[in-house]
PDB file of N, CA and C in Angstrom:
ATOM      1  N   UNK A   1      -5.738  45.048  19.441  1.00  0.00           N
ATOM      2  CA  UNK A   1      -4.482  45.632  19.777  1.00  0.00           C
ATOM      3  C   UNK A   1      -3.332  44.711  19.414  1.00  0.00           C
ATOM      4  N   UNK A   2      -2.211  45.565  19.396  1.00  0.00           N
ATOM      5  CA  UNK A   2      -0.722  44.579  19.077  1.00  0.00           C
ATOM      6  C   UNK A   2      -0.195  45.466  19.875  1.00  0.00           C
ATOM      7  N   UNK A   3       0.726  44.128  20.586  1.00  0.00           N
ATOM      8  CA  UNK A   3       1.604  44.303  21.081  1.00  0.00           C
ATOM      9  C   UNK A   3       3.260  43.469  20.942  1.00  0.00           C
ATOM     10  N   UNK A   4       4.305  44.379  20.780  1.00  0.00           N
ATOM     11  CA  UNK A   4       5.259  44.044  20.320  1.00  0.00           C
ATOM     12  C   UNK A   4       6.676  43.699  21.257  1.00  0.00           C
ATOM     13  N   UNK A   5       7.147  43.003  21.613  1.00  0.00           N
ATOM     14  CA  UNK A   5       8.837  43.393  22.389  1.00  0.00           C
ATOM     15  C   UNK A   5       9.952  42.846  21.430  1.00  0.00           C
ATOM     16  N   UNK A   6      10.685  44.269  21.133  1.00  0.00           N
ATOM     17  CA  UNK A   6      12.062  44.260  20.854  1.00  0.00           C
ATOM     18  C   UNK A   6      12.807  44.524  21.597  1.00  0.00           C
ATOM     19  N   UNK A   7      13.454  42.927  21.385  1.00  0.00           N
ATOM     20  CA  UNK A   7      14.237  43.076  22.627  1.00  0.00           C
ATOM     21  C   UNK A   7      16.019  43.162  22.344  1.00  0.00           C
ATOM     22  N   UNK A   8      16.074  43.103  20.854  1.00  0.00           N
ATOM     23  CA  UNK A   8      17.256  42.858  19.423  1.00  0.00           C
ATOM     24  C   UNK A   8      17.748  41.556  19.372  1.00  0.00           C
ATOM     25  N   UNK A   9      17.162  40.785  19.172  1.00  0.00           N
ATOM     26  CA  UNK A   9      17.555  39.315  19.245  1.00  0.00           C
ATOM     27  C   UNK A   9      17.467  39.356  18.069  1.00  0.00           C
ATOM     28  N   UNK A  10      17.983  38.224  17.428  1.00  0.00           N
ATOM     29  CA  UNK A  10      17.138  37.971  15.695  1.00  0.00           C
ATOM     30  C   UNK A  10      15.975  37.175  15.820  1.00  0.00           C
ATOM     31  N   UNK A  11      15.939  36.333  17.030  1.00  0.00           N
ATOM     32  CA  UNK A  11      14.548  35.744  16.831  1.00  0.00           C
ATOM     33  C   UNK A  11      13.114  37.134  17.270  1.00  0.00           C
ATOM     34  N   UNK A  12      13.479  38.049  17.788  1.00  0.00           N
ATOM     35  CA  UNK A  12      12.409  38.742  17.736  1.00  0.00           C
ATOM     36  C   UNK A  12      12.305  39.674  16.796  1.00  0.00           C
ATOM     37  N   UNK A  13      13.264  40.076  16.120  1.00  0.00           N
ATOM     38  CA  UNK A  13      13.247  40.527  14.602  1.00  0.00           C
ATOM     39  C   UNK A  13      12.705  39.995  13.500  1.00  0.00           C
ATOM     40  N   UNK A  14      12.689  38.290  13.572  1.00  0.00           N
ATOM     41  CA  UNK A  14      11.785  37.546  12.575  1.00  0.00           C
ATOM     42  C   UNK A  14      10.494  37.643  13.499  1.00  0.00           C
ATOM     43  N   UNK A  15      10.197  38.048  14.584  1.00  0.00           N
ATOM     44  CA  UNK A  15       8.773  37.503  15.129  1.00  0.00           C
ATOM     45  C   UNK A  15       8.094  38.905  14.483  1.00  0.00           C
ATOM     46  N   UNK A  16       8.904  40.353  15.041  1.00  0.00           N
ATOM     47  CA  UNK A  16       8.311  41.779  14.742  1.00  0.00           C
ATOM     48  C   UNK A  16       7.937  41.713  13.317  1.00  0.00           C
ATOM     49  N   UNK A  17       8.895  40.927  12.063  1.00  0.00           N
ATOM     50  CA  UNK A  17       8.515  41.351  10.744  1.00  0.00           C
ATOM     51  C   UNK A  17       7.449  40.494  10.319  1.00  0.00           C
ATOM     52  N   UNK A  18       7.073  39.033  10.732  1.00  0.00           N
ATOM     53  CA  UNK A  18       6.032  38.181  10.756  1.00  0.00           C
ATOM     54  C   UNK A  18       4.520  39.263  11.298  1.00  0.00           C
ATOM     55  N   UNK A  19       4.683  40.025  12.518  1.00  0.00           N
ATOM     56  CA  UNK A  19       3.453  40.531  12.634  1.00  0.00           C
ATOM     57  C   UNK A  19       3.570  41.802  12.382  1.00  0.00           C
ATOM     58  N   UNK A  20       4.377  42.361  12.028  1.00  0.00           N
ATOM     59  CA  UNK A  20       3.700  43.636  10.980  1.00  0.00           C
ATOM     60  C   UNK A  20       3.588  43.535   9.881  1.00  0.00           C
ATOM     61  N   UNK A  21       3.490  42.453   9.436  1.00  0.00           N
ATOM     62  CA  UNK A  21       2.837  42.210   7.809  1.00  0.00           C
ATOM     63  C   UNK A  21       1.691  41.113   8.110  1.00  0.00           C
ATOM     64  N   UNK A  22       1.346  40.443   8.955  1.00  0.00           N
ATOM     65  CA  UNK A  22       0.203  39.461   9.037  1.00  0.00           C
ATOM     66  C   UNK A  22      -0.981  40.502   9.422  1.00  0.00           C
ATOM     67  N   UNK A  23      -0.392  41.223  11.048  1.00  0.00           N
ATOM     68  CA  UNK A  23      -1.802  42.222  11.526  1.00  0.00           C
ATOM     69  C   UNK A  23      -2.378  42.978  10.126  1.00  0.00           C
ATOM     70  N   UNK A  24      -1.543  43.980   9.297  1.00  0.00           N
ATOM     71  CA  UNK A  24      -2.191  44.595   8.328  1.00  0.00           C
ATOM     72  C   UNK A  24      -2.457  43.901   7.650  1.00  0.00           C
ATOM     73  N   UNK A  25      -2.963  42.377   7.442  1.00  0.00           N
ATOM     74  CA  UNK A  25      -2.936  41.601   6.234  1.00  0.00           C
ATOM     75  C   UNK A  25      -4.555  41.187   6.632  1.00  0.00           C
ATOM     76  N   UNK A  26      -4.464  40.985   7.924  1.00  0.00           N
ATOM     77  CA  UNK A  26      -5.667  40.426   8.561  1.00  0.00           C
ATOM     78  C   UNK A  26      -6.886  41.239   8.265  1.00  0.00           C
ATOM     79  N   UNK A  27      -6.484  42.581   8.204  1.00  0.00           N
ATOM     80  CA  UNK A  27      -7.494  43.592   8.594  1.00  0.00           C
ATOM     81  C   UNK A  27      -8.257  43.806   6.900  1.00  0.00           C
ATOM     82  N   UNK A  28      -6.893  43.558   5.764  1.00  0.00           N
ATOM     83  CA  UNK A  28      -7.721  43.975   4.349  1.00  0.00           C
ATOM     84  C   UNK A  28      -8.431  43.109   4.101  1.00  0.00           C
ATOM     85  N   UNK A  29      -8.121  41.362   4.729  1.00  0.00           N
ATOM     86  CA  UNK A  29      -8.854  39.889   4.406  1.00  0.00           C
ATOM     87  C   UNK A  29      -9.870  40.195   4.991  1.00  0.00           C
ATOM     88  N   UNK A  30     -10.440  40.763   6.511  1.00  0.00           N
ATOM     89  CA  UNK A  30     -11.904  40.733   7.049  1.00  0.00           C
ATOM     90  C   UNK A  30     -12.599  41.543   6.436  1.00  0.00           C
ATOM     91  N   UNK A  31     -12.340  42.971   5.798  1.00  0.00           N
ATOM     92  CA  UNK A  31     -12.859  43.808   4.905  1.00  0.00           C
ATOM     93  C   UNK A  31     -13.144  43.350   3.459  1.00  0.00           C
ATOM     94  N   UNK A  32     -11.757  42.765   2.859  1.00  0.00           N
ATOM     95  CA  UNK A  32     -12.429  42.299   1.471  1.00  0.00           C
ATOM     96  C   UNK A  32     -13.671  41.082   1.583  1.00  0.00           C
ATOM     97  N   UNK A  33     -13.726  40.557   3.017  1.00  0.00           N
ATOM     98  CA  UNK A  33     -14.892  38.994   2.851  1.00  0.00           C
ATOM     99  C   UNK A  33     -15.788  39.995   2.986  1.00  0.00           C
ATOM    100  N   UNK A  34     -16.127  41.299   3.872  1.00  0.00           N
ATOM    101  CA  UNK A  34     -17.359  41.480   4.050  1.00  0.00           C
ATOM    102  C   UNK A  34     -17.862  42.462   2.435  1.00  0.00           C
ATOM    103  N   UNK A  35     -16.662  42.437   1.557  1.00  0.00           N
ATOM    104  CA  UNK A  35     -17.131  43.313   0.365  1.00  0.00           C
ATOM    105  C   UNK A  35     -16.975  44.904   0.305  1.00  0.00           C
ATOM    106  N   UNK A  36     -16.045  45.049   0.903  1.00  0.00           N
ATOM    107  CA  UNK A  36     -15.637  46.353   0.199  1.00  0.00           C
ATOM    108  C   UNK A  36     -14.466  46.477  -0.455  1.00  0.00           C
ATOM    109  N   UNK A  37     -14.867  47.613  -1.686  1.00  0.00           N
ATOM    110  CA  UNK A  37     -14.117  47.144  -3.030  1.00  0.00           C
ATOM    111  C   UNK A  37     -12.703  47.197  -2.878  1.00  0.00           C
ATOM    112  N   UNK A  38     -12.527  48.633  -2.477  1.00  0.00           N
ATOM    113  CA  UNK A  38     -10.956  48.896  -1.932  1.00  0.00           C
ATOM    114  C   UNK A  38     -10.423  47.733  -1.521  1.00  0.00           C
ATOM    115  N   UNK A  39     -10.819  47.228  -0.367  1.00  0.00           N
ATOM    116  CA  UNK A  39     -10.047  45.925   0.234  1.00  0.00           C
ATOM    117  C   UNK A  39     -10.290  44.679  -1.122  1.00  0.00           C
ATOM    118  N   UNK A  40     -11.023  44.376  -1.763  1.00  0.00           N
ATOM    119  CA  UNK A  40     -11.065  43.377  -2.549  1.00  0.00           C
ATOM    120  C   UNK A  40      -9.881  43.389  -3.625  1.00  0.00           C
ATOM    121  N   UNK A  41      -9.773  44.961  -4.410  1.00  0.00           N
ATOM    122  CA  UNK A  41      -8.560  44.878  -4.690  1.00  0.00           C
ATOM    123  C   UNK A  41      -8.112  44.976  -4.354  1.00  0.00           C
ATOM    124  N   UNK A  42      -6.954  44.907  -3.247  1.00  0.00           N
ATOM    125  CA  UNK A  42      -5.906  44.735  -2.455  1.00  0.00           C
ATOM    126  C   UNK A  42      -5.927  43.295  -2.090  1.00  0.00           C
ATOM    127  N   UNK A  43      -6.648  43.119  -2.116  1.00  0.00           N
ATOM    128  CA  UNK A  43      -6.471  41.151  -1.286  1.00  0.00           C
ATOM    129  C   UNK A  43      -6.406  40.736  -2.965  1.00  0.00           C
ATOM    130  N   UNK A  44      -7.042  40.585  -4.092  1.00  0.00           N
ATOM    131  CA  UNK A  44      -6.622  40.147  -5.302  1.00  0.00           C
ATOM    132  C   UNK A  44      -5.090  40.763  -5.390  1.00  0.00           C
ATOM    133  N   UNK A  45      -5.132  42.035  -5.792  1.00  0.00           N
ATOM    134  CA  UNK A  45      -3.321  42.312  -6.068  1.00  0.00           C
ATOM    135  C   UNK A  45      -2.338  41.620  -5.255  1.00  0.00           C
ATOM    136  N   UNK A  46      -2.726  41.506  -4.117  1.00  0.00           N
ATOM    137  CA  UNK A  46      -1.919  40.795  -3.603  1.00  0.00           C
ATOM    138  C   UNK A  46      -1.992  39.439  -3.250  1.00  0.00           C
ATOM    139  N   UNK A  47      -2.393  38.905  -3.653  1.00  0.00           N
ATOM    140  CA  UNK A  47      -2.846  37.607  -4.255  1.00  0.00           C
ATOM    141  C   UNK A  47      -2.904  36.670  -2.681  1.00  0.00           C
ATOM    142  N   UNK A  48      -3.591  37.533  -2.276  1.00  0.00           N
ATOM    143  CA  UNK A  48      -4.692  36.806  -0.579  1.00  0.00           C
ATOM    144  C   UNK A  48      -5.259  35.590  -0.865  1.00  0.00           C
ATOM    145  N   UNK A  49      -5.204  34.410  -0.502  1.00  0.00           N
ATOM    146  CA  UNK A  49      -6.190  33.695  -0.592  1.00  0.00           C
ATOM    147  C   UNK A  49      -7.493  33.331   0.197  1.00  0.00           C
ATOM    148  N   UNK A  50      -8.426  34.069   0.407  1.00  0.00           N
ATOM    149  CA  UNK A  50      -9.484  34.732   0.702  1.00  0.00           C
ATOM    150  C   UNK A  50     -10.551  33.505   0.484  1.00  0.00           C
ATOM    151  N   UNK A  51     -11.436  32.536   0.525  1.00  0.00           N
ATOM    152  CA  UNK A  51     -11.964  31.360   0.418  1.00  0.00           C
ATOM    153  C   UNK A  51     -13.457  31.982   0.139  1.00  0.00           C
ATOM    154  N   UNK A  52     -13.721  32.556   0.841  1.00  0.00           N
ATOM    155  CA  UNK A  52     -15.386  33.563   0.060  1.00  0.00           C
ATOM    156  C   UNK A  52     -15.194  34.051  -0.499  1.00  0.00           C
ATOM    157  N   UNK A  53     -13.907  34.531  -1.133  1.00  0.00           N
ATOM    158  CA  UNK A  53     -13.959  35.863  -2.383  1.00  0.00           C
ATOM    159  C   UNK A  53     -13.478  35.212  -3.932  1.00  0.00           C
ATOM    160  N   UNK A  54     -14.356  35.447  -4.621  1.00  0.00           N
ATOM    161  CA  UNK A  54     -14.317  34.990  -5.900  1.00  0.00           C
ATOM    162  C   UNK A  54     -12.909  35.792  -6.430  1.00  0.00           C
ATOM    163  N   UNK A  55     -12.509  34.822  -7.061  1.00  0.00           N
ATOM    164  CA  UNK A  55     -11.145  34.998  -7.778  1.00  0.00           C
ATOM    165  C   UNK A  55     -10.749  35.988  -8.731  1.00  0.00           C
ATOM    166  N   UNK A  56     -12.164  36.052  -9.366  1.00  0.00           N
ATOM    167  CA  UNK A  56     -12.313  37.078 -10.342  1.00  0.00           C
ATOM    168  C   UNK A  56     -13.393  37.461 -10.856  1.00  0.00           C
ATOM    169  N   UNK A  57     -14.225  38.313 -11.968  1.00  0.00           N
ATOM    170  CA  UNK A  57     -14.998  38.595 -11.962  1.00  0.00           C
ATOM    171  C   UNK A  57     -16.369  37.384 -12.629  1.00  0.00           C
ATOM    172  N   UNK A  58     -15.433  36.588 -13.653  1.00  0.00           N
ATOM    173  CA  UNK A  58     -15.997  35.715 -14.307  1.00  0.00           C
ATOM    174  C   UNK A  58     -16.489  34.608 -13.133  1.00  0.00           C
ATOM    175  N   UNK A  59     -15.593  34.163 -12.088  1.00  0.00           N
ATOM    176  CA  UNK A  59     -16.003  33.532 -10.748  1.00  0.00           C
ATOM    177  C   UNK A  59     -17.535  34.215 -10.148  1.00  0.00           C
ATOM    178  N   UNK A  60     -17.308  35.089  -9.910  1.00  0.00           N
ATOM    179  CA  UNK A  60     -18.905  35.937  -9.516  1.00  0.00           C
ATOM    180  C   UNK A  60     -19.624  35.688  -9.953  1.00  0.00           C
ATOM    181  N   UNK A  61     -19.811  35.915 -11.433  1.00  0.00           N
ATOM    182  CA  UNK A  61     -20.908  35.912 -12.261  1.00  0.00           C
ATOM    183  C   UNK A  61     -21.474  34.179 -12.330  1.00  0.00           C
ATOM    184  N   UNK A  62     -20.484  33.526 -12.135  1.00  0.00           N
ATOM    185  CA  UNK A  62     -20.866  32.013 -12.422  1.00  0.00           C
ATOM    186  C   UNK A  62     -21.090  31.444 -11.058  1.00  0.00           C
ATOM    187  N   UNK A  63     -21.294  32.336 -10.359  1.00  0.00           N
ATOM    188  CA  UNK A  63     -21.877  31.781  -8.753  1.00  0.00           C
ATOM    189  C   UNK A  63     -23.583  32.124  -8.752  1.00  0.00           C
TER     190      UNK A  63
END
């Protein structure tokens, strides 16, 4: 779960935009480690740095 308070400060405006882009970020990184493709491209396009996931395809093959 997430939970959020806006309360209109600017410091909770930088906190709200920090975790609505980390939570959805979290969720494509645990999916692309366990290997599904969808999430793999998405964590490559968006250039995730992901530490189990081979960089590219030539990385794979040479593992």
């Amino acid at each position: 779960g997430l939970v959020v308070v806006a309360d209109g400060t600017s410091d909770a405006d930088r906190r709200i935009g920090r975790t609505l882009h980390n939570d959805p970020g979290i969720g494509v990184a645990r999916h692309a480690d366990a290997g599904y493709p969808e999430s793999v491209a998405i964590a490559r396009t968006a250039r995730f740095r992901i530490p189990s996931l081979p960089r590219s395809d030539a990385e794979r093959t040479a593992r």
